[in-house]
Protein backbone atom coordinates (compact mmCIF):
# COMPACT_ATOMS: atom_id res chain seq x y z
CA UNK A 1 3.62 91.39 55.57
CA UNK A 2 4.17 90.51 59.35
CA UNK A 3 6.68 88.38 60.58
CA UNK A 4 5.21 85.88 63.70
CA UNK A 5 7.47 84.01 65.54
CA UNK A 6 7.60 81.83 68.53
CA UNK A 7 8.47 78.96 70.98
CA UNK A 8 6.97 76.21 73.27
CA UNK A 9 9.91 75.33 75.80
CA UNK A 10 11.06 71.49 77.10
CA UNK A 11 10.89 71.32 80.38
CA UNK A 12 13.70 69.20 79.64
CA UNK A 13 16.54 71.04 78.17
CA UNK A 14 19.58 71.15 79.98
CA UNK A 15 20.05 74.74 78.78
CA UNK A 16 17.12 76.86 78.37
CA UNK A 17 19.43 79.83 77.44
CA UNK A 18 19.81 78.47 74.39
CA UNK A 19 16.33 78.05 73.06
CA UNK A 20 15.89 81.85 74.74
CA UNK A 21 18.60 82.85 71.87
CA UNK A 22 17.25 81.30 69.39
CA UNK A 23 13.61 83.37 69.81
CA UNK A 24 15.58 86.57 69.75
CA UNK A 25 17.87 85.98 67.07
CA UNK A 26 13.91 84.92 65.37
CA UNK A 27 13.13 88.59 66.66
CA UNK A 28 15.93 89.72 64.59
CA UNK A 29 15.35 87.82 61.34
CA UNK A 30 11.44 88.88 61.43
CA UNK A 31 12.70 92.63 60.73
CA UNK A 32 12.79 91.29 57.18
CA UNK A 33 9.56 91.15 56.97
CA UNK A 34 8.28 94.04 59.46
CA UNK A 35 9.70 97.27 61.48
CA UNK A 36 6.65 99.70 62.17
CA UNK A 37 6.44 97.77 65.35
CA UNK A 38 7.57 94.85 67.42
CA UNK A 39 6.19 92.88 70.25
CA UNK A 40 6.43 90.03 72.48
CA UNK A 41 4.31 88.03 75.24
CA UNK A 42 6.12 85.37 78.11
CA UNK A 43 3.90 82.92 79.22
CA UNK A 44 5.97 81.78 82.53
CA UNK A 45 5.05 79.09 84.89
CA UNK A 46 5.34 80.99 88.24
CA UNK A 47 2.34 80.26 90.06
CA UNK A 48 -0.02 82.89 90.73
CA UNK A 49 -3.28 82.76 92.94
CA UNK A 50 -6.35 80.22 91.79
CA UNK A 51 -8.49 83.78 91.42
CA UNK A 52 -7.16 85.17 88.23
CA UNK A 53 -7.45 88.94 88.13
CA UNK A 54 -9.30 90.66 85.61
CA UNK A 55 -7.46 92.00 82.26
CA UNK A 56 -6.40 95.10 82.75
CA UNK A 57 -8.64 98.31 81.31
CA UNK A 58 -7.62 98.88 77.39
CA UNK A 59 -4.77 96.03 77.97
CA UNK A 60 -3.94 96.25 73.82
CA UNK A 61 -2.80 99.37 74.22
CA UNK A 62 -0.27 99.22 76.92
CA UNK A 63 3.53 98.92 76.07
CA UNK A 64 4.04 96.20 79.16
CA UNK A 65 1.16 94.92 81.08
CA UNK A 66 0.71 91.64 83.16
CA UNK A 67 -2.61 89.47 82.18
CA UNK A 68 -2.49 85.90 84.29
CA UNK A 69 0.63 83.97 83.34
CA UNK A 70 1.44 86.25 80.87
CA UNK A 71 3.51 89.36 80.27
CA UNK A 72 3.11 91.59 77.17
CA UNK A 73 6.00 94.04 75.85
CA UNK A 74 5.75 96.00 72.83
CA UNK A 75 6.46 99.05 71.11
CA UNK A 76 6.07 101.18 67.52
CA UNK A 77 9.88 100.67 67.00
CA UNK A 78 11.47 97.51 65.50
CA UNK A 79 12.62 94.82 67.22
CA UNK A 80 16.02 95.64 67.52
CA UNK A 81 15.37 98.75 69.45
CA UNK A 82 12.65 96.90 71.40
CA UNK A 83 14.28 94.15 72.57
CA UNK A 84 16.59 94.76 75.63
CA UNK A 85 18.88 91.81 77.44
CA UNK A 86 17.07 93.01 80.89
CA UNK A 87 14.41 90.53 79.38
CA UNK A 88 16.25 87.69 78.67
CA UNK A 89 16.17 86.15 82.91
CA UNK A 90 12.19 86.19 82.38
CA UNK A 91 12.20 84.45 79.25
CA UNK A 92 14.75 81.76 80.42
CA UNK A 93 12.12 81.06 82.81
CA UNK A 94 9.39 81.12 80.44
CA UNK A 95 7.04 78.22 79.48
CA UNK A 96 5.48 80.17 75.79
CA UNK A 97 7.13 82.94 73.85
CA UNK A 98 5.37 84.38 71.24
CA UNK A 99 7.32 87.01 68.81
CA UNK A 100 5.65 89.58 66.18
CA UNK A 101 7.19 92.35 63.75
CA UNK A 102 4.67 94.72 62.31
CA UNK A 103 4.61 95.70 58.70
CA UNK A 104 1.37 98.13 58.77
CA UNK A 105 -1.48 97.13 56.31
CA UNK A 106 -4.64 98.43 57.95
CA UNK A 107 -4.22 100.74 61.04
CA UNK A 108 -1.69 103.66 61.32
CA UNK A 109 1.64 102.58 62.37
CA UNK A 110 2.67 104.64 65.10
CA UNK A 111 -0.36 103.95 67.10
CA UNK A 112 0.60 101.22 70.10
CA UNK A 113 -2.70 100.07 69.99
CA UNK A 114 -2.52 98.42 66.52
CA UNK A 115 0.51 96.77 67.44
CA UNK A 116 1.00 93.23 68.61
CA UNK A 117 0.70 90.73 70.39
CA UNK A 118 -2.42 91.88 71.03
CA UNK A 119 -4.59 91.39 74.50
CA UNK A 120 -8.18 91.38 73.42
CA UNK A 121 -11.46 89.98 75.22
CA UNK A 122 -11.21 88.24 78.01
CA UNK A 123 -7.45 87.49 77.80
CA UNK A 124 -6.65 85.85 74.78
CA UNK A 125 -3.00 87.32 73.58
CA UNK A 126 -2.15 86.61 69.57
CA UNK A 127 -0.20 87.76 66.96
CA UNK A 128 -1.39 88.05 62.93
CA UNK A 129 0.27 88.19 59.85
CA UNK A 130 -1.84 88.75 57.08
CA UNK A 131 -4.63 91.30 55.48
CA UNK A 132 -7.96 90.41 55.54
CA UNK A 133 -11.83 91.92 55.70
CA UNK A 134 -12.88 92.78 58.88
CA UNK A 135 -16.25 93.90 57.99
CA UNK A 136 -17.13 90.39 57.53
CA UNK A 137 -15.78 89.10 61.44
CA UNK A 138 -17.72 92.14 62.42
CA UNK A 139 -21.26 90.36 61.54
CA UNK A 140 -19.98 87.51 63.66
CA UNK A 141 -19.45 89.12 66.71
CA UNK A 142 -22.18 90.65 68.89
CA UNK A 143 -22.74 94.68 69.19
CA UNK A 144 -21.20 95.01 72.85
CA UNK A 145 -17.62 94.01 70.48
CA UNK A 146 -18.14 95.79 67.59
CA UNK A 147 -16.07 98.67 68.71
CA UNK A 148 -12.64 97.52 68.75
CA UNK A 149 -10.22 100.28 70.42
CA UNK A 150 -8.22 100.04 67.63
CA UNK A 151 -7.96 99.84 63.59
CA UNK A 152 -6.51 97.08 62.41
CA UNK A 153 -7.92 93.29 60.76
CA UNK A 154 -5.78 91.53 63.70
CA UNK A 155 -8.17 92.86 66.49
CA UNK A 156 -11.02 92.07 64.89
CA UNK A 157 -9.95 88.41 63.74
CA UNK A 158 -8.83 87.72 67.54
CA UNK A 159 -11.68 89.30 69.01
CA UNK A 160 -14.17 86.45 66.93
CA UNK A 161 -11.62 83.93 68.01
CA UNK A 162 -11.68 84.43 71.86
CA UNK A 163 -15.56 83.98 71.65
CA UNK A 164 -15.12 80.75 70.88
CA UNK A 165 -11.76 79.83 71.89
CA UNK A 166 -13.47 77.02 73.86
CA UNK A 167 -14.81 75.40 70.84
CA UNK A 168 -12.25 74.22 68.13
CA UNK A 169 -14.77 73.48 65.73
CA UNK A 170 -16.38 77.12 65.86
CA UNK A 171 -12.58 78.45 66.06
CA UNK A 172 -11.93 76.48 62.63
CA UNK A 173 -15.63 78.06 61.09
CA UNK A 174 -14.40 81.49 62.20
CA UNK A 175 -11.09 81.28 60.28
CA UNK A 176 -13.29 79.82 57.46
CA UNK A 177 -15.20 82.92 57.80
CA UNK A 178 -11.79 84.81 56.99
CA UNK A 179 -11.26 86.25 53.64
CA UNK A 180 -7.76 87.08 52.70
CA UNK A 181 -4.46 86.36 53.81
CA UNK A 182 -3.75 85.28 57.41
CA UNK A 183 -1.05 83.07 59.71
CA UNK A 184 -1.79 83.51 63.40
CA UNK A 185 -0.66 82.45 66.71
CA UNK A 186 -2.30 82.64 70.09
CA UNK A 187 -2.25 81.83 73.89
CA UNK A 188 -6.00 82.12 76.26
CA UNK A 189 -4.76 82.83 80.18
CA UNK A 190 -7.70 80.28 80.91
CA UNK A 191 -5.43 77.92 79.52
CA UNK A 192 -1.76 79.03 79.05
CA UNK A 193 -0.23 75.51 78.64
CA UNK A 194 -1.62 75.18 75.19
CA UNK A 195 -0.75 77.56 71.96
CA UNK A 196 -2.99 77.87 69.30
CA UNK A 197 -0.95 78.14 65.95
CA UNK A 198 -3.06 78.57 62.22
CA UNK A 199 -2.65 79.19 58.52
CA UNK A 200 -5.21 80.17 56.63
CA UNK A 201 -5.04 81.33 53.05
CA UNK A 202 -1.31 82.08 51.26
CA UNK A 203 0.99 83.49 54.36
CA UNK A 204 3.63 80.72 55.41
CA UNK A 205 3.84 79.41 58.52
CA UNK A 206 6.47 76.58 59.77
CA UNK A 207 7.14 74.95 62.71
CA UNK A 208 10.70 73.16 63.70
CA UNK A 209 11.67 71.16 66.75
CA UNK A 210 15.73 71.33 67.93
CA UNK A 211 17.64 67.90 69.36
CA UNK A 212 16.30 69.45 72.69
CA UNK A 213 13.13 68.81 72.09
CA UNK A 214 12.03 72.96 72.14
CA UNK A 215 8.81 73.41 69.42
CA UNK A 216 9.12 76.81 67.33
CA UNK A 217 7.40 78.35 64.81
CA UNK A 218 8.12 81.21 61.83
CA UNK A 219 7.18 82.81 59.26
CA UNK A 220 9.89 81.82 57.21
CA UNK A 221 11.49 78.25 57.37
CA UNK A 222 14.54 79.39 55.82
CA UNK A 223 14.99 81.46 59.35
CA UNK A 224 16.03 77.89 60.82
CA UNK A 225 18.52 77.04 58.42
CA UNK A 226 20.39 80.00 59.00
CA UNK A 227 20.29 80.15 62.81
CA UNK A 228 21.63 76.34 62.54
CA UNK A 229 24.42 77.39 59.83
CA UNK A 230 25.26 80.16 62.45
CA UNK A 231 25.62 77.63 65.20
CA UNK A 232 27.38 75.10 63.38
CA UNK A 233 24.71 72.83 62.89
CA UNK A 234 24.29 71.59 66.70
CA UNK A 235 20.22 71.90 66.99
CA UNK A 236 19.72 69.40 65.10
CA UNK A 237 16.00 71.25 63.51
CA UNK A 238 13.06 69.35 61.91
CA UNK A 239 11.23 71.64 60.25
CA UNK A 240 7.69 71.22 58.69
CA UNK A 241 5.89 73.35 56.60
CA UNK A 242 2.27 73.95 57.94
CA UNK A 243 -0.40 73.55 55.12
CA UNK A 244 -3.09 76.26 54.45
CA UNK A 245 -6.44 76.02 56.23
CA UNK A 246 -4.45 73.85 59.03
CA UNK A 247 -5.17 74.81 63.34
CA UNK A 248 -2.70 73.05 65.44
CA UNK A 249 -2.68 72.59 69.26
CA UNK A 250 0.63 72.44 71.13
CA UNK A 251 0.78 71.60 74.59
CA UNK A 252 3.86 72.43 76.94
CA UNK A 253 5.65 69.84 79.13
CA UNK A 254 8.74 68.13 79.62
CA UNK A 255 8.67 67.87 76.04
CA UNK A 256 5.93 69.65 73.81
CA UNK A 257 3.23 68.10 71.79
CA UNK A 258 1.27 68.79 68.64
CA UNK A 259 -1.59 67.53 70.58
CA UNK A 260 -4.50 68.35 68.19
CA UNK A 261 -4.45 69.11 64.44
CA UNK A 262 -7.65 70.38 62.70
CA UNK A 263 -8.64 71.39 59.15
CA UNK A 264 -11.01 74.39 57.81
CA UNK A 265 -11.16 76.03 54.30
CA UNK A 266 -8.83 78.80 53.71
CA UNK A 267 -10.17 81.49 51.51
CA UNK A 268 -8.65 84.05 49.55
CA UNK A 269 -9.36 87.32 48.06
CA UNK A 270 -9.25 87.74 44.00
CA UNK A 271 -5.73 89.00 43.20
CA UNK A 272 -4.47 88.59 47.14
CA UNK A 273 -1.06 86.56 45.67
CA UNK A 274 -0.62 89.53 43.42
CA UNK A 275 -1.80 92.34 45.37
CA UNK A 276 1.01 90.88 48.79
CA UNK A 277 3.88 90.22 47.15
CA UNK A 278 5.83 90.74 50.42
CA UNK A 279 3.83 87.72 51.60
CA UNK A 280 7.31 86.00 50.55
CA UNK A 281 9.84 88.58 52.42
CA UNK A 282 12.60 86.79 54.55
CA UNK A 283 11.65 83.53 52.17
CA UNK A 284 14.11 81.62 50.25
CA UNK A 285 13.32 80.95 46.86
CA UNK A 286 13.18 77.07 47.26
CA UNK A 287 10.68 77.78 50.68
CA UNK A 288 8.73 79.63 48.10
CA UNK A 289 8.30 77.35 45.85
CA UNK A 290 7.37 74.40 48.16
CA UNK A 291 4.21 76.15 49.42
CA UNK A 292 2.91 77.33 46.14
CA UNK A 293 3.27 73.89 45.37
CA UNK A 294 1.29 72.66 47.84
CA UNK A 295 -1.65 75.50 48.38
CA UNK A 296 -4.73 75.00 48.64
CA UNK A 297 -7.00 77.73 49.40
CA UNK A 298 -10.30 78.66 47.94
CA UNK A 299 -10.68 82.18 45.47
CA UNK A 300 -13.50 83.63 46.76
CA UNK A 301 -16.11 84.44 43.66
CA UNK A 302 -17.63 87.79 45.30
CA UNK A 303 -15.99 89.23 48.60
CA UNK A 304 -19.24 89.22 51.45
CA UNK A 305 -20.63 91.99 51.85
CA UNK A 306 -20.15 94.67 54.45
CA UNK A 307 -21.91 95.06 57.37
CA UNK A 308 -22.42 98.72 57.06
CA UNK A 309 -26.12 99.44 55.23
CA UNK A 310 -25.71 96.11 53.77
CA UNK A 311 -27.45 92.59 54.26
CA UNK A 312 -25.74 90.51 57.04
CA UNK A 313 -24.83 87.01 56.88
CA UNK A 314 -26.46 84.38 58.88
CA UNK A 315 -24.17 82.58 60.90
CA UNK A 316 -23.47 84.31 64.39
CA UNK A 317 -21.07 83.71 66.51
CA UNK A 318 -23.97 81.39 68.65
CA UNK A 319 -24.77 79.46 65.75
CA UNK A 320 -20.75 78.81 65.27
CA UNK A 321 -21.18 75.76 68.31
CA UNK A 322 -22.69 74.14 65.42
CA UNK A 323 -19.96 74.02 62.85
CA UNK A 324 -17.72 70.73 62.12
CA UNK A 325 -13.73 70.27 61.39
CA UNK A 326 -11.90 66.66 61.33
CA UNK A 327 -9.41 66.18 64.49
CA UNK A 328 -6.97 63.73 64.61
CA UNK A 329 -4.88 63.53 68.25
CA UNK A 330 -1.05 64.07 67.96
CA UNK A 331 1.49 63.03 70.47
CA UNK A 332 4.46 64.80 68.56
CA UNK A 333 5.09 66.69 65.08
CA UNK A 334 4.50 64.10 62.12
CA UNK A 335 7.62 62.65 60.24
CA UNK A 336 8.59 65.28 57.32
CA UNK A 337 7.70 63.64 54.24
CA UNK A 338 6.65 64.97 50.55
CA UNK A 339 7.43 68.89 49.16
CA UNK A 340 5.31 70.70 52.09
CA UNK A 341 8.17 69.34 54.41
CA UNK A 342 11.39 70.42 54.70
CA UNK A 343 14.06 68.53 57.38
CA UNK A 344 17.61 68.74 57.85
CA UNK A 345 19.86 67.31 60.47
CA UNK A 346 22.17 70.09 60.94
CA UNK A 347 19.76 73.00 62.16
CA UNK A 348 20.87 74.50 64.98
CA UNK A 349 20.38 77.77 67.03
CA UNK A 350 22.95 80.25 68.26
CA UNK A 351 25.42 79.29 70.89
């Protein structure tokens, strides 16, 4: 499986080099669970004219390309050959950071395209870890979108969700829609103060907060603890673990909110846990355990049918306005409590 990664950054800190090292060293970690290809995306606050230009032609498959606030970098190489220090003065200065290593599951692996983050639509940039059936988004989206440029699950899932990434109730009936396995994170350049982060069914997702107030998420919670052992346990990281079929809404400021926390039904595939075992890569074995524990997804009965010569399902990406989720308003991550939480004191990121 993938490895996402990423950060919201406090407007506050005193040193923003610090949080920058701790997404890299992330970067780093997140080879554990991918290395056909690595990626990242800098959502800075320079201004730029009220006029936003357009997304660049075929912007997913460009190794660096600017769309709005944000600047895209990636490559079919993994991270550690990716990642250069030139980059490090832009991301100092950067508002969002959002990380992704590529283990190939659907699309060829040397082909940039399939690679992420991914610039799709009309400028939506996400990352995916997961596997799950396309053909089924497909019927959600209309014809003019059907031809994704290139072949993997990930373009297809973000492609439904920026036609309705100004609804969060169709957004949560989309990933409902989803069958398999899938953790995502995502940015719109309509609105680049606010990150979308989701788990759907079976891959783990977690989200920590330092003593400075900087909001990250992982893949793997464990990643934290070790970044704080390496630092001697000056961060000071709260983790949580985020439960399946949860969308969360952080918004960046002086310090960065969990402003919006919604529920949908995660779904599964028959025989997904057993098919992905390196859905756990990069995991410890307590990390493990605590989200078995607490999952909660749905087996799917009979995967839906293809698109392709077969009947389509109703619901359309139009008729998506009309789905429901509960909302609750957040002003800050919840207090850790119960086994799908996990907090320690002593986390702390790289000096």
């Amino acid at each position: 499986m993938c490895g996402i990664f990423g950060m919201v950054r406090s407007a506050q800190d005193p040193d923003p080099a610090r949080a920058s090292r701790v997404f890299v060293a992330l970067g780093h970690l997140a080879q554990q669970r991918g290395r056909d290809a690595a990626g990242f995306a800098l959502v800075s606050r320079a201004h730029l004219p009220s006029a936003r230009p357009a997304v660049p032609a075929e912007a997913i498959g460009h190794r660096d390309v600017q769309v709005g606030h944000c600047r895209v970098v990636k490559g079919t190489r993994r991270w550690a050959r990716l990642w250069r220090s030139s980059y490090l003065h832009e991301l100092d200065g950067a508002t969002v950071a959002l990380g992704h290593t590529r283990h190939a599951s659907q699309g060829t692996p040397g082909t940039l395209v399939n690679a992420a983050p991914m610039v799709v639509g009309d400028g939506l940039v996400g990352t995916h870890n997961g596997d799950i059936n396309a053909d089924d988004l497909r019927c959600l989206l209309p014809l003019a979108v059907h031809g994704s440029q290139g072949e993997t699950d990930s373009e297809v899932l973000l492609l439904a969700l920026d036609r309705v990434r100004t609804d969060p109730p169709a957004v949560c009936e989309v990933l409902s829609t989803v069958q398999g396995l899938a953790a995502l994170a995502w940015v719109d350049r309509h609105a680049p103060d606010l990150v979308h982060l989701a788990r759907a069914a079976l891959c783990p997702l977690a989200v920590a907060r330092d003593a400075s107030g900087n909001l990250y998420w992982a893949s793997s919670p464990s990643w934290f603890r070790r970044l704080d052992e390496r630092a001697g346990g000056r961060l000071g990281f709260e983790v949580e673990l985020v439960g399946q079929g949860t969308l969360l809404t952080v918004a960046a400021g002086a310090t960065p909110q969990v402003v919006a926390r919604r529920s949908f039904e995660p779904v599964s595939r028959p025989g997904d846990d057993l098919r992905y075992p390196t859905i756990w890569d990069g995991l410890d074995p307590a990390d493990v355990a605590a989200f078995r524990a607490e999952a909660s997804h749905r087996t799917a009965q009979k995967v839906m049918p293809s698109p392709y010569g077969r009947q389509r399902p109703r619901r359309t990406v139009a008729s998506l306005a009309t789905a429901t989720a509960s909302s609750v308003t957040r002003r800050d991550l919840p207090t850790p409590t119960g086994p799908s939480t996990v907090t320690s004191s002593s986390y702390s990121h790289p000096t």
